[in-house]
Protein backbone atom coordinates (compact mmCIF):
# COMPACT_ATOMS: atom_id res chain seq x y z
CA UNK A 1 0.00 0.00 0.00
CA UNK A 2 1.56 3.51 -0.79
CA UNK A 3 0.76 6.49 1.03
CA UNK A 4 0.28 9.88 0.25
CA UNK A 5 2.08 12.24 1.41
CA UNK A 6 0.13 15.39 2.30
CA UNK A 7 1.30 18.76 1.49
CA UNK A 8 2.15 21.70 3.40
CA UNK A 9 0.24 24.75 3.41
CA UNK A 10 3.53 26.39 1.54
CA UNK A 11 3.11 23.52 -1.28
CA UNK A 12 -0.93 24.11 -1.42
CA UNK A 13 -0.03 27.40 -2.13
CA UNK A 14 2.51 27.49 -4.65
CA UNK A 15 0.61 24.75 -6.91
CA UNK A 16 -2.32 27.20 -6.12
CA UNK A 17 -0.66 30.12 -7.68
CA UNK A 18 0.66 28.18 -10.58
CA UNK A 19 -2.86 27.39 -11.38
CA UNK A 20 -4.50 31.04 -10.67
CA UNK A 21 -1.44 32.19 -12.88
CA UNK A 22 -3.09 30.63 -16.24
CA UNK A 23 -6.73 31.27 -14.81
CA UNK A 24 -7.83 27.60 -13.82
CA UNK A 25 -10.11 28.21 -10.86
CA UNK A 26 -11.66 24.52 -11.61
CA UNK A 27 -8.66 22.71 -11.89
CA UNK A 28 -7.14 24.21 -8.19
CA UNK A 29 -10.98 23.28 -6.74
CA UNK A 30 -10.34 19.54 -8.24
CA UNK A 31 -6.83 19.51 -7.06
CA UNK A 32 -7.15 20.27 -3.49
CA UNK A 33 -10.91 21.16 -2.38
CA UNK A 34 -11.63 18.87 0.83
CA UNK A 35 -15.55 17.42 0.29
CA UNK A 36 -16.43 19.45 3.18
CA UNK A 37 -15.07 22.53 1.73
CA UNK A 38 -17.16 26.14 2.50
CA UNK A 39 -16.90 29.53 0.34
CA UNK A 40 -17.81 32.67 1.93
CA UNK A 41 -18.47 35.84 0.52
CA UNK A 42 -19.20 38.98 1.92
CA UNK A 43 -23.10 39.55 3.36
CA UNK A 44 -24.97 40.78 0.93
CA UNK A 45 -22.64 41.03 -1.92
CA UNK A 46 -24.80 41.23 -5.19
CA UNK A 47 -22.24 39.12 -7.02
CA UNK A 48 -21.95 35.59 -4.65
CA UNK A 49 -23.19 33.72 -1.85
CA UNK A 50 -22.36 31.22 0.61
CA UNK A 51 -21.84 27.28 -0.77
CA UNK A 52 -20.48 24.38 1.68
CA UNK A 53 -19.77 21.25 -0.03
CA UNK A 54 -17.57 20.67 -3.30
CA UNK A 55 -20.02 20.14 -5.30
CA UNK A 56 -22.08 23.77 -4.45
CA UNK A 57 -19.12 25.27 -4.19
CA UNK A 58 -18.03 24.32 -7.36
CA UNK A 59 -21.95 24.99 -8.95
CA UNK A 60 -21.69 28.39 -7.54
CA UNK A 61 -18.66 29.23 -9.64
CA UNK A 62 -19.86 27.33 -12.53
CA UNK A 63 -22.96 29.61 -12.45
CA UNK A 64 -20.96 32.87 -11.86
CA UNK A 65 -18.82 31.79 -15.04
CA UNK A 66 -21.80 31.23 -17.06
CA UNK A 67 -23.20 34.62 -16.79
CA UNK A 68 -19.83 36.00 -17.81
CA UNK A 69 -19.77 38.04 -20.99
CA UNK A 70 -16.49 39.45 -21.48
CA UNK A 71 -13.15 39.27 -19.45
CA UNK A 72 -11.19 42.62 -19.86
CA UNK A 73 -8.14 41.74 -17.25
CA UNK A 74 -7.45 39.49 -14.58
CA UNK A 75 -4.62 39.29 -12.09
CA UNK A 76 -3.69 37.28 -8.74
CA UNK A 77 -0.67 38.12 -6.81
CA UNK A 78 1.09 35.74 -5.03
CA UNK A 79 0.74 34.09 -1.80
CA UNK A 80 1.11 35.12 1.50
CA UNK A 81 1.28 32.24 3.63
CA UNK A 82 0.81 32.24 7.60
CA UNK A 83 0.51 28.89 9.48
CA UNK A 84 -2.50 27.00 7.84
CA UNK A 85 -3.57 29.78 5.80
CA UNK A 86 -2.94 31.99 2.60
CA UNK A 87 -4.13 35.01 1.24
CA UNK A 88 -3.93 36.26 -2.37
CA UNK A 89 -5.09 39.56 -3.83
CA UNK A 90 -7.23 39.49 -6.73
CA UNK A 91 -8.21 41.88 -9.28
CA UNK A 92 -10.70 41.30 -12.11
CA UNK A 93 -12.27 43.59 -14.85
CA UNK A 94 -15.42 41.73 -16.38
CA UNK A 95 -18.71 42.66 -17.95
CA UNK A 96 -21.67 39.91 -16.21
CA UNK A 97 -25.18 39.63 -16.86
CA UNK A 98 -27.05 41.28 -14.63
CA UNK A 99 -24.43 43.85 -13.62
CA UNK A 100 -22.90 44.78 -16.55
CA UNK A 101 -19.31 45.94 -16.21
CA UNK A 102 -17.46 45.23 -13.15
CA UNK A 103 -14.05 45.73 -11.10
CA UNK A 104 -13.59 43.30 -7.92
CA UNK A 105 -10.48 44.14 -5.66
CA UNK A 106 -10.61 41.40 -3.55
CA UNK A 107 -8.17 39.77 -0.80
CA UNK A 108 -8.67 35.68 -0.77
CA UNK A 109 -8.12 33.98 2.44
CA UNK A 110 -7.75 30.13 2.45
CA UNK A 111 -7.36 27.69 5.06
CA UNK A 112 -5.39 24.62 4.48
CA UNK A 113 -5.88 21.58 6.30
CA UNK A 114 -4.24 17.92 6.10
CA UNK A 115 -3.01 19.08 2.21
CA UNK A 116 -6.52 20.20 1.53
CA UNK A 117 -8.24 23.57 1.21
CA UNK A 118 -11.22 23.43 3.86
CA UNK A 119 -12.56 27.01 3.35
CA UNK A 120 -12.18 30.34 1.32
CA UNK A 121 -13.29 33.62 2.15
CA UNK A 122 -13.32 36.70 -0.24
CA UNK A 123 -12.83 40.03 1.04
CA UNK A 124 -14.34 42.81 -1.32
C-alpha cells in the first residue's frame, strides 16, 4: 500500500498560484478542495453567496462563469502564507449579466488543512 504524502500549506499554495497564474479556478478546486469545503463571501454582496460542499461550491462558480460576458483583465498576486492559511489579492475587470461591467479588488483567504483547502473567504 503507498501512502500519500500530504502537502504543506507552503506547497498548497505554490501549486495554487501556478494554477490562478493561467486562470484555472476549476482545476485548483479539483486539485485540493476537501468534500467538506465552504466559500464565503461577503453579506450581501450582489455578485456571490455562501456554498459548503464541493459540489455547491463548485456549482456556484460554474454559475458565476456562465453569466460571464467578457473578461477585460485578470490578475492574482502571489501568496502570502501564515501557518495554515494563505491570502492572495485578486483583481478582475469583467462585464456579467445582470451587472454589466465590473471591477472586484478582492483579498482571498484560504485555510489549508491535512493538504486540503477546507474554506475560502473573499474580502471585497
Amino acid at each position: 500500500m503507498q501512502t500519500q504524502e500530504i502537502l504543506t500549506t507552503q506547497e498548497v499554495s505554490a501549486r495554487f498560484h501556478e494554477l490562478a497564474q493561467q486562470e484555472k479556478w476549476f482545476q485548483i478546486q479539483d486539485e485540493f478542495f476537501a468534500e467538506d469545503v465552504r466559500s464565503i463571501d461577503p453579506v450581501n454582496s450582489p455578485y456571490f453567496g455562501y456554498a459548503e460542499g464541493k459540489g455547491a461550491v463548485r456549482k456556484k462558480g460554474e454559475d458565476f462563469v456562465n453569466r460571464i460576458e467578457a473578461g477585460h483583465g485578470a490578475h492574482t498576486t502571489k501568496p502570502l502564507v501564515t501557518g495554515n492559511h494563505f491570502a492572495v489579492g485578486r483583481e478582475i475587470d469583467i462585464t456579467v449579466r445582470p451587472h454589466g461591467r465590473i471591477q472586484i479588488n478582492q483579498i482571498m483567504l484560504y485555510e489549508v488543512k491535512d493538504g486540503r483547502i477546507v474554506s475560502e473567504q473573499f474580502f471585497y
